[in-house]
C-alpha atoms as a PDB file:
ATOM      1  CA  UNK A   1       0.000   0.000   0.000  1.00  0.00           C
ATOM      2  CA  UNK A   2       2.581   2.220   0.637  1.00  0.00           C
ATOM      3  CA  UNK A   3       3.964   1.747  -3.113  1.00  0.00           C
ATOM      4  CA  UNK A   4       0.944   2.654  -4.308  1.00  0.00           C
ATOM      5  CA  UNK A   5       0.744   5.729  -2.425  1.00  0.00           C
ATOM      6  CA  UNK A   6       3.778   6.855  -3.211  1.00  0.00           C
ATOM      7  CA  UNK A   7       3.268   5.952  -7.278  1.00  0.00           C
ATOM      8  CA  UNK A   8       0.209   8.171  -6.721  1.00  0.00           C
ATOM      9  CA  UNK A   9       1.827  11.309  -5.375  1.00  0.00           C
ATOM     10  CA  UNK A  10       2.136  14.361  -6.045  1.00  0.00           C
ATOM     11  CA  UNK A  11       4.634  16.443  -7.935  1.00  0.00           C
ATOM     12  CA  UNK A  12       7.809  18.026  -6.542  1.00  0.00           C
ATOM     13  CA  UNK A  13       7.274  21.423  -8.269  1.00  0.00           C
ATOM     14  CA  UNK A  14      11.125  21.502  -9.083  1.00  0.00           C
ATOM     15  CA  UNK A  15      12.093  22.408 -13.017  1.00  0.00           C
ATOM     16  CA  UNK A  16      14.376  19.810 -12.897  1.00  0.00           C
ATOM     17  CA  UNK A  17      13.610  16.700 -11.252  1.00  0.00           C
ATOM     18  CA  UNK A  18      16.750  14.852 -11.448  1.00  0.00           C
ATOM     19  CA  UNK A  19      15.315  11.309  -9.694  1.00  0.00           C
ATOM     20  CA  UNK A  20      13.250  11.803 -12.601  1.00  0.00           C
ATOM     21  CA  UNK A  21      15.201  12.810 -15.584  1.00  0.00           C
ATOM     22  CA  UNK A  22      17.623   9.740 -13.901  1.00  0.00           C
ATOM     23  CA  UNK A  23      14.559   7.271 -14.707  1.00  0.00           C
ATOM     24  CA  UNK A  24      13.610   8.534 -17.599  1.00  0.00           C
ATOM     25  CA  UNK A  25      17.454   7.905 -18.891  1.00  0.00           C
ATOM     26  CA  UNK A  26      16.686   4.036 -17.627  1.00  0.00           C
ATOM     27  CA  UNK A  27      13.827   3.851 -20.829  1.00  0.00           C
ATOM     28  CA  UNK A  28      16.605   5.868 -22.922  1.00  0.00           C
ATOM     29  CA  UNK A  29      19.212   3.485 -22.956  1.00  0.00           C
ATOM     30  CA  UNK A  30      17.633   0.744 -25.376  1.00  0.00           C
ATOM     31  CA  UNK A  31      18.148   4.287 -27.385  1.00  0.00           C
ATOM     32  CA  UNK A  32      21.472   5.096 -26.763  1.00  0.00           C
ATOM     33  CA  UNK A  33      22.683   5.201 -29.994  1.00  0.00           C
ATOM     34  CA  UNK A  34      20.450   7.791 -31.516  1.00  0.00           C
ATOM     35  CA  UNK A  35      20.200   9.170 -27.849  1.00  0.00           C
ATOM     36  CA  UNK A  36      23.755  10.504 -28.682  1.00  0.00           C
ATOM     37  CA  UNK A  37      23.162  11.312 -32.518  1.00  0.00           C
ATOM     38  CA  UNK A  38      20.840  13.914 -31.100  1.00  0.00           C
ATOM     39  CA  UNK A  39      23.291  15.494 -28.688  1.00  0.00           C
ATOM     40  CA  UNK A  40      25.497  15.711 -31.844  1.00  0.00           C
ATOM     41  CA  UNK A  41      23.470  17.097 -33.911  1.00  0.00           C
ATOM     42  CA  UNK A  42      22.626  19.439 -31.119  1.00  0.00           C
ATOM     43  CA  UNK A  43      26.021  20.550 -30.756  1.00  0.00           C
ATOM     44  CA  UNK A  44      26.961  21.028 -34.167  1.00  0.00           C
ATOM     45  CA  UNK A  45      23.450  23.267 -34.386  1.00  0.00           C
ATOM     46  CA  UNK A  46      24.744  24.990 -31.658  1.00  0.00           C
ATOM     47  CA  UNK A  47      28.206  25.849 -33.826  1.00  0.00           C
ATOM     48  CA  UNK A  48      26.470  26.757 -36.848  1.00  0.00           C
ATOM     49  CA  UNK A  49      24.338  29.620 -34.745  1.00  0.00           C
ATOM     50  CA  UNK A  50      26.884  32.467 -34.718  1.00  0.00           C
ATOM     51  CA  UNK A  51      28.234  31.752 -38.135  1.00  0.00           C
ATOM     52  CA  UNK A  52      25.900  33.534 -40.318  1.00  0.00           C
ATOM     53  CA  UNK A  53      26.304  36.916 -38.242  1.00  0.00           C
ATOM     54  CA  UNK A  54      30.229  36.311 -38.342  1.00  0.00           C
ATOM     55  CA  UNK A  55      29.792  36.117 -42.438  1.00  0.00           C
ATOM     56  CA  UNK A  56      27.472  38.767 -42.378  1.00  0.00           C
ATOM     57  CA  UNK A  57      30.047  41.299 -40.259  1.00  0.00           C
ATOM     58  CA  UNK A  58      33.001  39.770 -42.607  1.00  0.00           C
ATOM     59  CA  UNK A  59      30.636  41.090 -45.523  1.00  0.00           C
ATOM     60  CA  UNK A  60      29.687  43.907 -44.644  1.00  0.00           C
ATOM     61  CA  UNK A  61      32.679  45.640 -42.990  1.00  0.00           C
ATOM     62  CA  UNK A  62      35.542  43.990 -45.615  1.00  0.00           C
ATOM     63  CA  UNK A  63      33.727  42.642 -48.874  1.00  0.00           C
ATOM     64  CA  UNK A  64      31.352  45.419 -49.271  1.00  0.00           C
ATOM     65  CA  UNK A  65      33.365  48.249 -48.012  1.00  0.00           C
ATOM     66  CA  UNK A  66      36.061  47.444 -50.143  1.00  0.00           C
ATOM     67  CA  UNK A  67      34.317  46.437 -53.211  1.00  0.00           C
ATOM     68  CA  UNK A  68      35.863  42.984 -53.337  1.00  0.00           C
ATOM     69  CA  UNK A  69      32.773  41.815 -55.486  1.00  0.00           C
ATOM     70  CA  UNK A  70      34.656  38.191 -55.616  1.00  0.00           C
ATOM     71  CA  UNK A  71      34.971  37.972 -52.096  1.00  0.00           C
ATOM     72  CA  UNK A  72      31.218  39.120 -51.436  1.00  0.00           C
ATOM     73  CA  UNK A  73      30.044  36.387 -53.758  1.00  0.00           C
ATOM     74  CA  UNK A  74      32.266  33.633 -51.775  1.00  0.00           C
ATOM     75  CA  UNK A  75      30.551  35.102 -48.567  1.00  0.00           C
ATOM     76  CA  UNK A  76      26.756  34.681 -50.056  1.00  0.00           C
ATOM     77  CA  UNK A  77      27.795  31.153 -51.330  1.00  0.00           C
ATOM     78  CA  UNK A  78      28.863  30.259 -47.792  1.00  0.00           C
ATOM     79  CA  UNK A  79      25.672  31.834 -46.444  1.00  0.00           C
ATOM     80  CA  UNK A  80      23.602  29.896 -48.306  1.00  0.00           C
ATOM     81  CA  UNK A  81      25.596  26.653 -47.330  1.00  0.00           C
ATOM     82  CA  UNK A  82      25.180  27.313 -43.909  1.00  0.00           C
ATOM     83  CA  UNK A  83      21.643  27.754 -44.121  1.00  0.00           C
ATOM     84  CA  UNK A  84      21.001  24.822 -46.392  1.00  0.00           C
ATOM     85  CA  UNK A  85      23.480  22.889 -43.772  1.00  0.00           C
ATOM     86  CA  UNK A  86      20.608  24.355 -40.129  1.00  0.00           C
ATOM     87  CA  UNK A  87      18.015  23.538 -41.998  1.00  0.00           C
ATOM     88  CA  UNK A  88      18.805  19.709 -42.714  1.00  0.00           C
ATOM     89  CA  UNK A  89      20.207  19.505 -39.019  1.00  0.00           C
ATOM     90  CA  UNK A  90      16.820  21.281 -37.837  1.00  0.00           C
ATOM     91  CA  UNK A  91      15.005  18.181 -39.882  1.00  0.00           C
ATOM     92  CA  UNK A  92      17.321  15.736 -38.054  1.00  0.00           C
ATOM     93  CA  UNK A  93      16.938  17.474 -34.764  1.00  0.00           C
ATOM     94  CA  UNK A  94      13.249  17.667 -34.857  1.00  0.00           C
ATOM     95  CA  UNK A  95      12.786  13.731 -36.359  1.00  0.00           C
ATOM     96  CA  UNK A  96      15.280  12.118 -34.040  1.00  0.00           C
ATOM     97  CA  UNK A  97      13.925  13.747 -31.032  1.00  0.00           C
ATOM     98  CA  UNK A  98      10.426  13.047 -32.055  1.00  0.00           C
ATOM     99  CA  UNK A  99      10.982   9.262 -33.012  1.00  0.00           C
ATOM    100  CA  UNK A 100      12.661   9.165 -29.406  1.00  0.00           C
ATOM    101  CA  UNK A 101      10.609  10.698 -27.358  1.00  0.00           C
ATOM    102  CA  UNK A 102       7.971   8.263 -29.147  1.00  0.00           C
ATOM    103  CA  UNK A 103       9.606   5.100 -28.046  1.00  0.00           C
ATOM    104  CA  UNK A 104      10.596   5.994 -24.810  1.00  0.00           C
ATOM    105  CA  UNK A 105       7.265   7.037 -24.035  1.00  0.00           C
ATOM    106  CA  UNK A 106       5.790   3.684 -25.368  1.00  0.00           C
ATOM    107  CA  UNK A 107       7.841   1.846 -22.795  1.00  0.00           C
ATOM    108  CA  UNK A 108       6.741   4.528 -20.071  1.00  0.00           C
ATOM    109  CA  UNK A 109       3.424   3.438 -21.160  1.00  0.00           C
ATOM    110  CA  UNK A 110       3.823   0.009 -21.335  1.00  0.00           C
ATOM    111  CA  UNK A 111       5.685  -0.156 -17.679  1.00  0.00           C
ATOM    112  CA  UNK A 112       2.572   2.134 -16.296  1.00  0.00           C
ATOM    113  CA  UNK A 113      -0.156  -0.050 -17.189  1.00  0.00           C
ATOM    114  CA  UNK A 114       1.949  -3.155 -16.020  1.00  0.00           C
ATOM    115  CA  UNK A 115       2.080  -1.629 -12.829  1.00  0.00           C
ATOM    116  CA  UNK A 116      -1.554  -0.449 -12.964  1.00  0.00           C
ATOM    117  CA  UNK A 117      -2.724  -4.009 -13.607  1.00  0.00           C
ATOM    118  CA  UNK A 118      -0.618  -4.985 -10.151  1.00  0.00           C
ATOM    119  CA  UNK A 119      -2.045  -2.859  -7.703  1.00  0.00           C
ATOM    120  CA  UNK A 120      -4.571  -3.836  -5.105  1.00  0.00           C
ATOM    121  CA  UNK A 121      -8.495  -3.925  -5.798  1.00  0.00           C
ATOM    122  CA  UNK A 122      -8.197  -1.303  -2.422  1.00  0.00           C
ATOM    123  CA  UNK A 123      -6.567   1.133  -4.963  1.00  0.00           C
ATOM    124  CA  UNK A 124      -9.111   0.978  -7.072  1.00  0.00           C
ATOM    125  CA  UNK A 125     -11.619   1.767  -4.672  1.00  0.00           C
ATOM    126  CA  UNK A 126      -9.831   4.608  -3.778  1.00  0.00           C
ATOM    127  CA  UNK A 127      -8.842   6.031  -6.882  1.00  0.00           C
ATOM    128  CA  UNK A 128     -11.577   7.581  -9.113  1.00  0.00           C
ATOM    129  CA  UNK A 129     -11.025   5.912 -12.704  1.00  0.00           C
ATOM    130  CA  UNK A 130     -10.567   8.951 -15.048  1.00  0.00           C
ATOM    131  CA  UNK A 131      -7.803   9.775 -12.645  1.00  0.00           C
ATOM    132  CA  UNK A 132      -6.281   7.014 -13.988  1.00  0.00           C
ATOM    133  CA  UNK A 133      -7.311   7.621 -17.467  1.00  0.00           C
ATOM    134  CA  UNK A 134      -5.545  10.878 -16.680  1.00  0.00           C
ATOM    135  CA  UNK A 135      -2.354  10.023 -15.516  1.00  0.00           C
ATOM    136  CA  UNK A 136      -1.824   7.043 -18.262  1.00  0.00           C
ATOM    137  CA  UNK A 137      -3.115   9.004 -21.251  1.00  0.00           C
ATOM    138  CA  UNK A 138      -3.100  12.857 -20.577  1.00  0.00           C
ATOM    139  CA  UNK A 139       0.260  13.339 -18.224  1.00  0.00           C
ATOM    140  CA  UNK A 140       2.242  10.747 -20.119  1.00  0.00           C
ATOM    141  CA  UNK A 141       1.330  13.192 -23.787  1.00  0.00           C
ATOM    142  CA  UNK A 142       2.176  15.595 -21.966  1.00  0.00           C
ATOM    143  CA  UNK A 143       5.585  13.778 -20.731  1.00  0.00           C
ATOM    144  CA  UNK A 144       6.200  13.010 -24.247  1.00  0.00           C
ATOM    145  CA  UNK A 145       5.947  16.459 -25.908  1.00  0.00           C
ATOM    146  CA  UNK A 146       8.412  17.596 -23.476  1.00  0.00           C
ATOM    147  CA  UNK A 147      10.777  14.905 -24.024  1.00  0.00           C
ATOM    148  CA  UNK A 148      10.369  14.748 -27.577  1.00  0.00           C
ATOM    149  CA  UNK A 149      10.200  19.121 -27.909  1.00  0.00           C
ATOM    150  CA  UNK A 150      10.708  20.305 -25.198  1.00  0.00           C
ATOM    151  CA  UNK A 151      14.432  18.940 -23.735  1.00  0.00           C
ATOM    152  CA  UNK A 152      16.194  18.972 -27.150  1.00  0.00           C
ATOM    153  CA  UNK A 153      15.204  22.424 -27.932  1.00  0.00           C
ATOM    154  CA  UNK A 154      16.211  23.729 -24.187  1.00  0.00           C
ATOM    155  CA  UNK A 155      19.488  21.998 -24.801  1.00  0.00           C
ATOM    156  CA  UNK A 156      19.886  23.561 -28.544  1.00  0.00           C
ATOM    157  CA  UNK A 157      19.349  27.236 -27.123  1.00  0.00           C
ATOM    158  CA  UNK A 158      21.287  26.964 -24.316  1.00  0.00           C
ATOM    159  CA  UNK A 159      24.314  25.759 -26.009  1.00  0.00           C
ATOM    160  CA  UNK A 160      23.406  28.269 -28.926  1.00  0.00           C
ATOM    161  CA  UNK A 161      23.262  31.053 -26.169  1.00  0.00           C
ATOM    162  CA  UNK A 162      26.729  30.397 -24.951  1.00  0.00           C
ATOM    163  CA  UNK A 163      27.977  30.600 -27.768  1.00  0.00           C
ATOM    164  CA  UNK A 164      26.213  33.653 -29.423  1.00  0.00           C
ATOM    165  CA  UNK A 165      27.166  35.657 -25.504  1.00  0.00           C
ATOM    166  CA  UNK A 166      30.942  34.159 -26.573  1.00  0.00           C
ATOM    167  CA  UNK A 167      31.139  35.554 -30.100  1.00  0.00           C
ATOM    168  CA  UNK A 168      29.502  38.774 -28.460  1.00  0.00           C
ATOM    169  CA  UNK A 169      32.118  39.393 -25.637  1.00  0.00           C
ATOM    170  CA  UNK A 170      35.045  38.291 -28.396  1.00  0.00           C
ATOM    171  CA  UNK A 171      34.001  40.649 -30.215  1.00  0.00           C
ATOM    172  CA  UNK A 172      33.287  43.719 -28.324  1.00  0.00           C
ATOM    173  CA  UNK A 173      32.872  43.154 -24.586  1.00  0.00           C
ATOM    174  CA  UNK A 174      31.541  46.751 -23.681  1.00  0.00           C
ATOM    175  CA  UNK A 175      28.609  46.383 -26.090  1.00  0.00           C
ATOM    176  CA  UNK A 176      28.075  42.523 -25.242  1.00  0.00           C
ATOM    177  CA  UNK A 177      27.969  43.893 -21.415  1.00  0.00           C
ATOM    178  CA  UNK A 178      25.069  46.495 -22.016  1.00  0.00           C
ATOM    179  CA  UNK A 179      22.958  43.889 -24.361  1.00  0.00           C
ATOM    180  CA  UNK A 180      22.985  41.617 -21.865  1.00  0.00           C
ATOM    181  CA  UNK A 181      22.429  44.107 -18.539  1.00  0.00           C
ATOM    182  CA  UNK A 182      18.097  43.287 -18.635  1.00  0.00           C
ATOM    183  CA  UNK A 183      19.001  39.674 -18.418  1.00  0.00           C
ATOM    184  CA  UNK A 184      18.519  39.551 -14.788  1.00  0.00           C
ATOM    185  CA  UNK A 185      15.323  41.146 -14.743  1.00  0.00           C
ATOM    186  CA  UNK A 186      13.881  38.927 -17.866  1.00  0.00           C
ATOM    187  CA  UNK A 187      15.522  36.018 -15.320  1.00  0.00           C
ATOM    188  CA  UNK A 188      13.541  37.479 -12.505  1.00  0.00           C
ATOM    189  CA  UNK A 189      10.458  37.926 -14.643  1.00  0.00           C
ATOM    190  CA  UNK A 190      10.239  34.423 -16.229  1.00  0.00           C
ATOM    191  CA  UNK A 191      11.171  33.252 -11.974  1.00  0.00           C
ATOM    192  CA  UNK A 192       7.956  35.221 -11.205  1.00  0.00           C
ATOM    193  CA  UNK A 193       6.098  33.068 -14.019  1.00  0.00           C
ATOM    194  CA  UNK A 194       6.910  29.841 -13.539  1.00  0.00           C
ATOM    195  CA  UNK A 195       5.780  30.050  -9.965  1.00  0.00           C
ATOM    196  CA  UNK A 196       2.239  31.426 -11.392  1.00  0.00           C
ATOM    197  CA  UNK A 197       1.863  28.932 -14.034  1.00  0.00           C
ATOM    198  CA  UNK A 198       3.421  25.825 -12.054  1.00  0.00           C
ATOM    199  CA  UNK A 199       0.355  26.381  -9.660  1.00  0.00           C
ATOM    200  CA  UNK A 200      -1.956  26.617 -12.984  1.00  0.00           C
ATOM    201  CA  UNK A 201      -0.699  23.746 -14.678  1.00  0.00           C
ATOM    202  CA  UNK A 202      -1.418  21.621 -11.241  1.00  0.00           C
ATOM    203  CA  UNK A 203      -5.266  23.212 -11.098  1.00  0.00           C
ATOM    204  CA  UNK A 204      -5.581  22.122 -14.828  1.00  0.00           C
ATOM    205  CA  UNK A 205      -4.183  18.655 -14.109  1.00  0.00           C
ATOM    206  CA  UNK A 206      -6.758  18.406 -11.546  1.00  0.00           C
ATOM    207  CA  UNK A 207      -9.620  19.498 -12.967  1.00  0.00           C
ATOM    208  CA  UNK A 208      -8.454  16.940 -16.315  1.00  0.00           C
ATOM    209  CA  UNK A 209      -8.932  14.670 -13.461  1.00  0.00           C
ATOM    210  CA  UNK A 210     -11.949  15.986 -12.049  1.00  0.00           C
ATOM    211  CA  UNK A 211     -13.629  15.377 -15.834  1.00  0.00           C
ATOM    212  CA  UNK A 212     -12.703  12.265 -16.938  1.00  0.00           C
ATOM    213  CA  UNK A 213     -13.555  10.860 -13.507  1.00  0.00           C
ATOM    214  CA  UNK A 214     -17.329  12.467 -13.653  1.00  0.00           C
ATOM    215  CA  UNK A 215     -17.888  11.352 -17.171  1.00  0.00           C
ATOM    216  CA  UNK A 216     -16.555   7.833 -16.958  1.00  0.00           C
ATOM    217  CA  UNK A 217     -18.396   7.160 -13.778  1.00  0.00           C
ATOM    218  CA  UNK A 218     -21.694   8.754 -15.152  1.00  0.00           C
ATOM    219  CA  UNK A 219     -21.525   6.660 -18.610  1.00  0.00           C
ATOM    220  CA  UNK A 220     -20.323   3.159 -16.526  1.00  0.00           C
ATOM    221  CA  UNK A 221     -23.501   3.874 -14.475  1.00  0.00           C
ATOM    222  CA  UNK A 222     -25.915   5.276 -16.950  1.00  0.00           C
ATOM    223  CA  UNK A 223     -28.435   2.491 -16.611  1.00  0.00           C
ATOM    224  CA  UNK A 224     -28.562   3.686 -12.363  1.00  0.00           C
ATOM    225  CA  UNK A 225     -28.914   7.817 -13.969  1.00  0.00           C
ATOM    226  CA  UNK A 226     -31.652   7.100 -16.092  1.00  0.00           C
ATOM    227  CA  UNK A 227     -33.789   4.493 -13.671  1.00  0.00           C
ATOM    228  CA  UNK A 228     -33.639   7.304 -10.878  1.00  0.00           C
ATOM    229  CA  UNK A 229     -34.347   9.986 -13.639  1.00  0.00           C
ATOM    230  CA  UNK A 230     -31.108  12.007 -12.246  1.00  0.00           C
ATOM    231  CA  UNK A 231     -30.776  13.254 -16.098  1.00  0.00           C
ATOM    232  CA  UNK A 232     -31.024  17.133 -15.691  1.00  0.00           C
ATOM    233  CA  UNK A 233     -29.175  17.325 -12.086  1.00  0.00           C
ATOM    234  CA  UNK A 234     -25.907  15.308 -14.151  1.00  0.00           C
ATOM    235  CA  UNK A 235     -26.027  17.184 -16.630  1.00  0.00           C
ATOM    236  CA  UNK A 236     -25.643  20.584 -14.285  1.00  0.00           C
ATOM    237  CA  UNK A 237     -22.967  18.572 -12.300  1.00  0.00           C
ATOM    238  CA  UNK A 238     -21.040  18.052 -15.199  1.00  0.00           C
ATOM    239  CA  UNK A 239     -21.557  21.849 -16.313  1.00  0.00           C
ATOM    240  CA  UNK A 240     -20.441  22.781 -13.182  1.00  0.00           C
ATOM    241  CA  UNK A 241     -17.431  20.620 -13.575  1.00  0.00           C
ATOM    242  CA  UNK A 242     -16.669  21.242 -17.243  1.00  0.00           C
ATOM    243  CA  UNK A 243     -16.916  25.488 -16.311  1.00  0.00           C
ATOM    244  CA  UNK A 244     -13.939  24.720 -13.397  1.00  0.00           C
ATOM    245  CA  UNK A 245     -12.047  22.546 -16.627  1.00  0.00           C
ATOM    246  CA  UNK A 246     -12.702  25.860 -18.663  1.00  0.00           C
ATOM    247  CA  UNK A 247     -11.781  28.338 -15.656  1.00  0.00           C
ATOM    248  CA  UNK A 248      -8.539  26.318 -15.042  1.00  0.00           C
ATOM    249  CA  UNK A 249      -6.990  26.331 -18.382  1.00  0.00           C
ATOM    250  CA  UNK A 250      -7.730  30.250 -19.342  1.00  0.00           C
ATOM    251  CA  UNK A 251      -6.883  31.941 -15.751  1.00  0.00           C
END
């Protein structure tokens, strides 16, 4: 009983849960292989994002200035290449990451009903059924978008990031230092946000919950609705219930 309560509870509120990310690498290592051709392909996007402003500074303060119409042609060509080049690493990026995220979730999946078809009949008493349905369709989606999206394109702009605020300091530190002074108050901004929208995202979770429980227990026991003519007072429950679904996800 205590496993199941402790499969069943709630979330840390951290960004990074690292006993989390740490099990999540466990259903990545069948994956391994293309695991690490996405952190390479990553890294080499990460290169080829200050190279087009380099080329573009080369062009415009030595090519053009000088007239060297030889030299401005070589720097277009190269241009082009290195867009041609981001773009077919953008199409690797984004298919690698998605057929990943795609299998590991499957396993997730897999493991998670396994585990559901385990536990006590006393858990199912206790647990309302669309929670269930919730946690083993809805949250694991949602798991997989930000595996598949979201975790390779954090990694790509951070690495990008360093590198761009590299290139900038190189090149002129004193111009570098005053584009960067409202990062800490975008830092303390996006701080102030993620505590308002972690506390959303829980209420929407909830009330996800809340619906799928009230509709699969209403359409299980429709025979018990319609003998006790309790039509009209479920369908202003589940109006009720369906405005706090509505409320949750626009506040």
């Amino acid at each position: 009983m205590n496993e199941e309560k402790k499969s069943a509870g709630s979330p840390t509120g951290q960004i990074f849960d690292w006993v989390i990310l740490r099990r999540l690498y466990d259903f990545v290592r069948p994956y391994r292989t293309r695991f690490y051709g996405l952190i390479g392909i990553i890294l080499i996007s990460a290169v080829l994002a200050p190279i087009t402003p380099l080329l573009i500074r080369r062009t415009i303060d030595t090519d053009i200035n000088s007239g060297d119409y030889g030299g401005l042609a070589l720097m277009l060509t190269l241009m082009v290449s290195v867009l041609v080049l981001q773009s077919f690493i953008q199409f690797l990026n984004t298919y690698l990451s998605g057929w990943l995220g795609q299998h590991v979730i499957r396993d997730v999946r897999i493991q998670l009903y396994r585990k559901i078809l385990h536990l006590r009949l006393k858990f199912f008493d206790n647990t309302p059924i669309g929670r269930l349905v919730t946690r083993t369709i809805s949250d694991v989606e949602t798991l997989a978008d930000v595996f598949s999206e979201g975790m390779a394109a954090i990694a790509g702009d951070l690495l990008q990031l360093v590198l761009i605020i590299g290139v900038m300091f190189y090149t002129d530190w004193k111009m570098a230092a005053i584009s960067l002074s409202t990062v800490p108050v975008m830092l303390l901004c996006t701080y102030v946000f993620k505590e308002k929208i972690k506390d959303s995202f829980n209420e929407v979770r909830s009330a996800v919950a809340n619906l799928n429980s009230f509709v699969q227990e209403r359409i299980t026991g429709m025979n018990i609705v319609q003998i006790f003519g309790s039509e009209q007072l479920e369908a202003e429950k589940f109006q009720h219930i369906n405005a706090q679904h509505r409320n949750a996800n626009i506040r």
